[in-house]
C-alpha atoms as a PDB file:
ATOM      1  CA  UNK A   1       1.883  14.084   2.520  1.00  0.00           C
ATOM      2  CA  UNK A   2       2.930  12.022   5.761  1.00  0.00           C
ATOM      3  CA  UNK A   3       5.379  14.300   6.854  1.00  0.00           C
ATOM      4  CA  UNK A   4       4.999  13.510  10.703  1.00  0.00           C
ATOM      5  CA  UNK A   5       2.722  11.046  13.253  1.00  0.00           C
ATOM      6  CA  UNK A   6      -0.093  12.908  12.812  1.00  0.00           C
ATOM      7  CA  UNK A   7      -0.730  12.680   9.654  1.00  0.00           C
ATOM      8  CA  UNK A   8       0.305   8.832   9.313  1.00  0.00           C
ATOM      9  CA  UNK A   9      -2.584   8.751  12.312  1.00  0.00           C
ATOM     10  CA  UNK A  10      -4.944  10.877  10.050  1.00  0.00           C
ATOM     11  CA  UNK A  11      -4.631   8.512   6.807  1.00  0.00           C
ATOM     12  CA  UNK A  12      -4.902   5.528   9.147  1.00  0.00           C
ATOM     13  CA  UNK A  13      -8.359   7.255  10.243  1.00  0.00           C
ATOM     14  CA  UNK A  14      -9.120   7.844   6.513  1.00  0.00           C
ATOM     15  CA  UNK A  15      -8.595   4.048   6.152  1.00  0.00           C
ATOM     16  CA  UNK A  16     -10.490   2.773   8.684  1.00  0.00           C
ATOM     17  CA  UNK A  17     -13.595   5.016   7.222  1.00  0.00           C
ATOM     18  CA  UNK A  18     -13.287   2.958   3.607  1.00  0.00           C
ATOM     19  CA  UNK A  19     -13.708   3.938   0.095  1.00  0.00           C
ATOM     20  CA  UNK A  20     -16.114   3.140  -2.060  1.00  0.00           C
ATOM     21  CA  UNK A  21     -15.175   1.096  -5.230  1.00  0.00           C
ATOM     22  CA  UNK A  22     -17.113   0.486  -8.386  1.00  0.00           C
ATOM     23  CA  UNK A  23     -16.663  -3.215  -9.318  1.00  0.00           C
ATOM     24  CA  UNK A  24     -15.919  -3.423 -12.987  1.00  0.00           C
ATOM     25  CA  UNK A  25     -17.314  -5.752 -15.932  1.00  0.00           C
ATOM     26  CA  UNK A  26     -14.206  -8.238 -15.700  1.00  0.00           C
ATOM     27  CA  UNK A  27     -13.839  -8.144 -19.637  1.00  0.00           C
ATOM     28  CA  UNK A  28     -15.108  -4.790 -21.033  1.00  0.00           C
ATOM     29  CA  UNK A  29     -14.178  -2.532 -17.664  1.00  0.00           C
ATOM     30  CA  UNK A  30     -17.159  -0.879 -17.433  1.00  0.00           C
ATOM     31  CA  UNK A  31     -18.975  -0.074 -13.889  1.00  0.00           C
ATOM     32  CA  UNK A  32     -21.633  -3.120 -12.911  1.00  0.00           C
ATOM     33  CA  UNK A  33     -23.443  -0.973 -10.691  1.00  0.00           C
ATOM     34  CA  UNK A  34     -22.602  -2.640  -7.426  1.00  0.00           C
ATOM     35  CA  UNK A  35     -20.121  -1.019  -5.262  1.00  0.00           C
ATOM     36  CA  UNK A  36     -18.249  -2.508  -2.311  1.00  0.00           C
ATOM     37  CA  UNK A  37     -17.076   0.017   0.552  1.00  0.00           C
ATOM     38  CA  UNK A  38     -13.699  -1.580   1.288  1.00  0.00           C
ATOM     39  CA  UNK A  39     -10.989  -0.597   4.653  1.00  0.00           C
ATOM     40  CA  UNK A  40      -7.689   0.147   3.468  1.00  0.00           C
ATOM     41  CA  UNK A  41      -4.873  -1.733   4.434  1.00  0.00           C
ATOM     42  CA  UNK A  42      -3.566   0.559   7.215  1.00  0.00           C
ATOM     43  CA  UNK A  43      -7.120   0.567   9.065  1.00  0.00           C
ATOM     44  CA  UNK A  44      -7.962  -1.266  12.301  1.00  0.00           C
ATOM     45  CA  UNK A  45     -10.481  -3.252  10.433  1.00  0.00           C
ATOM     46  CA  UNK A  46      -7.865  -5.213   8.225  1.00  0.00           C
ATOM     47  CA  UNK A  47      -5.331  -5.345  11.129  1.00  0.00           C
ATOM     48  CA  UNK A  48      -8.636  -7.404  13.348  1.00  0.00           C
ATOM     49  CA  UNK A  49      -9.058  -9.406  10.220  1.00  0.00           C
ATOM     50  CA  UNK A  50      -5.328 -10.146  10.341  1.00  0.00           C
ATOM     51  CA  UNK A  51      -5.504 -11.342  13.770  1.00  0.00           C
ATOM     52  CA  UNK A  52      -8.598 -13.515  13.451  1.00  0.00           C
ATOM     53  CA  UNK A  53      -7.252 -14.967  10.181  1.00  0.00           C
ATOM     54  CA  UNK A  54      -4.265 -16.022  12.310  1.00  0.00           C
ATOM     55  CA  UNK A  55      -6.974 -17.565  14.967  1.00  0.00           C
ATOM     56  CA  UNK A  56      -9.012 -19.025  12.575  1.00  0.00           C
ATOM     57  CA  UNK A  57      -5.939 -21.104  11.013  1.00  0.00           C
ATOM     58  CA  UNK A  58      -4.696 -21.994  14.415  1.00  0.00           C
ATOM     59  CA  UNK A  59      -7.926 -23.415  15.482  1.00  0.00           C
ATOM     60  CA  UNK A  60      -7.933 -25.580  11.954  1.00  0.00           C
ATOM     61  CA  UNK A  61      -4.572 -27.021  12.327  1.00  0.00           C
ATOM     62  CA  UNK A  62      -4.555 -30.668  13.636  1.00  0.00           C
ATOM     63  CA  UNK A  63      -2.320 -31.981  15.740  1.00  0.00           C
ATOM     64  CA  UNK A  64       0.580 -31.536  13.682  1.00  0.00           C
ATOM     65  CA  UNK A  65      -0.083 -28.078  13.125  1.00  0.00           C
ATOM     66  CA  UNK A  66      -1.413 -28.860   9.669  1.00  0.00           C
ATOM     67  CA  UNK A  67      -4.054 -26.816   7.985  1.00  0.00           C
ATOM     68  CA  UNK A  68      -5.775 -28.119   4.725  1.00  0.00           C
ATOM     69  CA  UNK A  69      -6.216 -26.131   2.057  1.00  0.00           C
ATOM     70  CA  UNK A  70     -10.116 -25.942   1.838  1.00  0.00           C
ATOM     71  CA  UNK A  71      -9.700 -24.351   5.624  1.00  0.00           C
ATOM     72  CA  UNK A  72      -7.194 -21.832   4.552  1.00  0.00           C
ATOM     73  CA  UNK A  73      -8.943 -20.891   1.830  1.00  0.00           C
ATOM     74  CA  UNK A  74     -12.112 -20.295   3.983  1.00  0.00           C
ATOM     75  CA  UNK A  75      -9.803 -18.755   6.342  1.00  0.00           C
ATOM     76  CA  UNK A  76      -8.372 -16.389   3.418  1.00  0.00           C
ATOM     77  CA  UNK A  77     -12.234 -15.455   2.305  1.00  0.00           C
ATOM     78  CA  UNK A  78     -13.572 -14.674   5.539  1.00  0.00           C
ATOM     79  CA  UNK A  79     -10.186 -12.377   6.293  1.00  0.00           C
ATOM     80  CA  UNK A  80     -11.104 -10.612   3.109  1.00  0.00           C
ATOM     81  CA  UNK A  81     -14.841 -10.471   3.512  1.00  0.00           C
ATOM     82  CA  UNK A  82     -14.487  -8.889   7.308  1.00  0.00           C
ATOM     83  CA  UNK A  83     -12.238  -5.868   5.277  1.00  0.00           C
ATOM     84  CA  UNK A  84     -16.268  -4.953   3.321  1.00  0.00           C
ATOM     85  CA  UNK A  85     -17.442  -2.105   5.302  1.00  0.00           C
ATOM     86  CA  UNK A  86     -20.582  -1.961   3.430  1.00  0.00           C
ATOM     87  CA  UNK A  87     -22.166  -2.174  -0.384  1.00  0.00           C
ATOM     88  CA  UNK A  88     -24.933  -1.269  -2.646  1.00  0.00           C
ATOM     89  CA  UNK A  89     -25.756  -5.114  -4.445  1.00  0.00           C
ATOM     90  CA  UNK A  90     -28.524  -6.215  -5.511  1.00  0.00           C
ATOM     91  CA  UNK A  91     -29.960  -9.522  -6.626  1.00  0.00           C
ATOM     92  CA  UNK A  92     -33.026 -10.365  -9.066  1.00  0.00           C
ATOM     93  CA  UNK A  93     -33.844  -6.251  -8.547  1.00  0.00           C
ATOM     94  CA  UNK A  94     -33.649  -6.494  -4.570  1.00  0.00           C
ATOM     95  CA  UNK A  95     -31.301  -5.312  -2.117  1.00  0.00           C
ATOM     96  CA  UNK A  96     -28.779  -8.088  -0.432  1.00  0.00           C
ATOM     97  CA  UNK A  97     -28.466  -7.289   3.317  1.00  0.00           C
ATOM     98  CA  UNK A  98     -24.695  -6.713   4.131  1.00  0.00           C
ATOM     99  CA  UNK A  99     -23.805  -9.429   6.010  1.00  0.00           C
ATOM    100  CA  UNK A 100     -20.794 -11.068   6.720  1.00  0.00           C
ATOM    101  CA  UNK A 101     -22.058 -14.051   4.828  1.00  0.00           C
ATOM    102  CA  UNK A 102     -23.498 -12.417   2.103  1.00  0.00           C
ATOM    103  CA  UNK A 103     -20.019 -10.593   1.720  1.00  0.00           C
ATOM    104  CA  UNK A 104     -18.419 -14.333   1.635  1.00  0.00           C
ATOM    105  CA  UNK A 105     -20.715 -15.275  -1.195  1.00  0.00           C
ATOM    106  CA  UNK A 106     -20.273 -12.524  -3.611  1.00  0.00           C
ATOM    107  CA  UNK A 107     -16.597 -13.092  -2.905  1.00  0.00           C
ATOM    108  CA  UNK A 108     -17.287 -16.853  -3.654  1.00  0.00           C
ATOM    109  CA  UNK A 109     -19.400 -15.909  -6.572  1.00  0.00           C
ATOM    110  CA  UNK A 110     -16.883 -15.438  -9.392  1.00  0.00           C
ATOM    111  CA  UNK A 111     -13.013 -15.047  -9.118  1.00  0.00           C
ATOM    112  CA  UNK A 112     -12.880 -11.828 -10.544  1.00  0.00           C
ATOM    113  CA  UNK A 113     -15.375 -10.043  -7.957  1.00  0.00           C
ATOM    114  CA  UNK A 114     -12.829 -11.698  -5.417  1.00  0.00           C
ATOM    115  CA  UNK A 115      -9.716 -10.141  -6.809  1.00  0.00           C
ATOM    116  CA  UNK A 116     -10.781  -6.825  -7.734  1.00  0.00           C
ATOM    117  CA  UNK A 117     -12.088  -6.587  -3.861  1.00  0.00           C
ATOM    118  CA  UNK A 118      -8.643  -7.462  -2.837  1.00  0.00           C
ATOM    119  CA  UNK A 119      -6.411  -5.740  -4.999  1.00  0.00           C
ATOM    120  CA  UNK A 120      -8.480  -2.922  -3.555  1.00  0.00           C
ATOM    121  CA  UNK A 121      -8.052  -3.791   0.009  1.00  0.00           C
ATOM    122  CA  UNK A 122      -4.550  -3.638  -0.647  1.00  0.00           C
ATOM    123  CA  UNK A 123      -3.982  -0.367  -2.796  1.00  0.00           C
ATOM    124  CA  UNK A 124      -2.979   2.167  -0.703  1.00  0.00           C
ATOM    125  CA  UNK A 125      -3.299   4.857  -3.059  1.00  0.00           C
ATOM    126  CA  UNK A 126      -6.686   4.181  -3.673  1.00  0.00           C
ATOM    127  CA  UNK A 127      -7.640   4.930   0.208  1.00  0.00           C
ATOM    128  CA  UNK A 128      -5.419   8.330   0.617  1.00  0.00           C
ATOM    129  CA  UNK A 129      -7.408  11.061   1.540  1.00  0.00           C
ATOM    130  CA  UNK A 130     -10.469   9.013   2.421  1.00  0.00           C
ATOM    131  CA  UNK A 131     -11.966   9.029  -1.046  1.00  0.00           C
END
């Protein structure tokens, strides 16, 4: 329970370790085998990707301030991506080095992978107690 600072603190802590998640079969809902470790939404990882999101759009605008939508969407992605603490994927039988831009393409790679990551990154109840 968050009764007091410390243990909002704690849970931030707990969020900033990750969880792992299972990403499911987007039709039958059955475990793939890959698994994302993903920062919750109260961690210091997703607050940094806040703030670069915000710098990344700023340095796309054009002199009006503008920002097409192919750069926020990149924007959006790479925001995302930076919240993947780490994963067990595999391609053709070999493991993908967890980068940053390997992160962006599996998020690129179907729409489902890309909102089951974020509905993750968001759920709160899914990072309590630093599962």
């Amino acid at each position: 329970m968050l009764n007091d600072l410390s243990a909002i603190l704690a849970d931030a802590e707990d969020q900033e370790r990750g969880v792992w998640f299972d990403l499911l079969d987007p039709v039958t809902g059955t475990a793939t085998g890959m698994r994302v470790r993903v920062a919750g939404p109260d961690s210091r990882t997703q607050a940094k990707a806040r703030l670069a999101l915000a710098d990344e759009l700023a340095e796309a605008a054009d002199m009006e301030g503008r920002v097409s939508a192919e750069a926020r969407e990149r924007a959006r992605v790479n925001s995302l991506a930076r919240c993947v603490l780490g994963w067990e994927i595999t391609q053709d039988g070999e493991l993908v080095p967890f980068t940053h831009a390997n992160v962006v393409r599996l998020l690129r790679a179907a729409t489902w992978v890309e909102a089951q990551i974020d509905a993750y990154a968001a759920d709160r109840r899914a990072h309590r107690g630093g599962r």
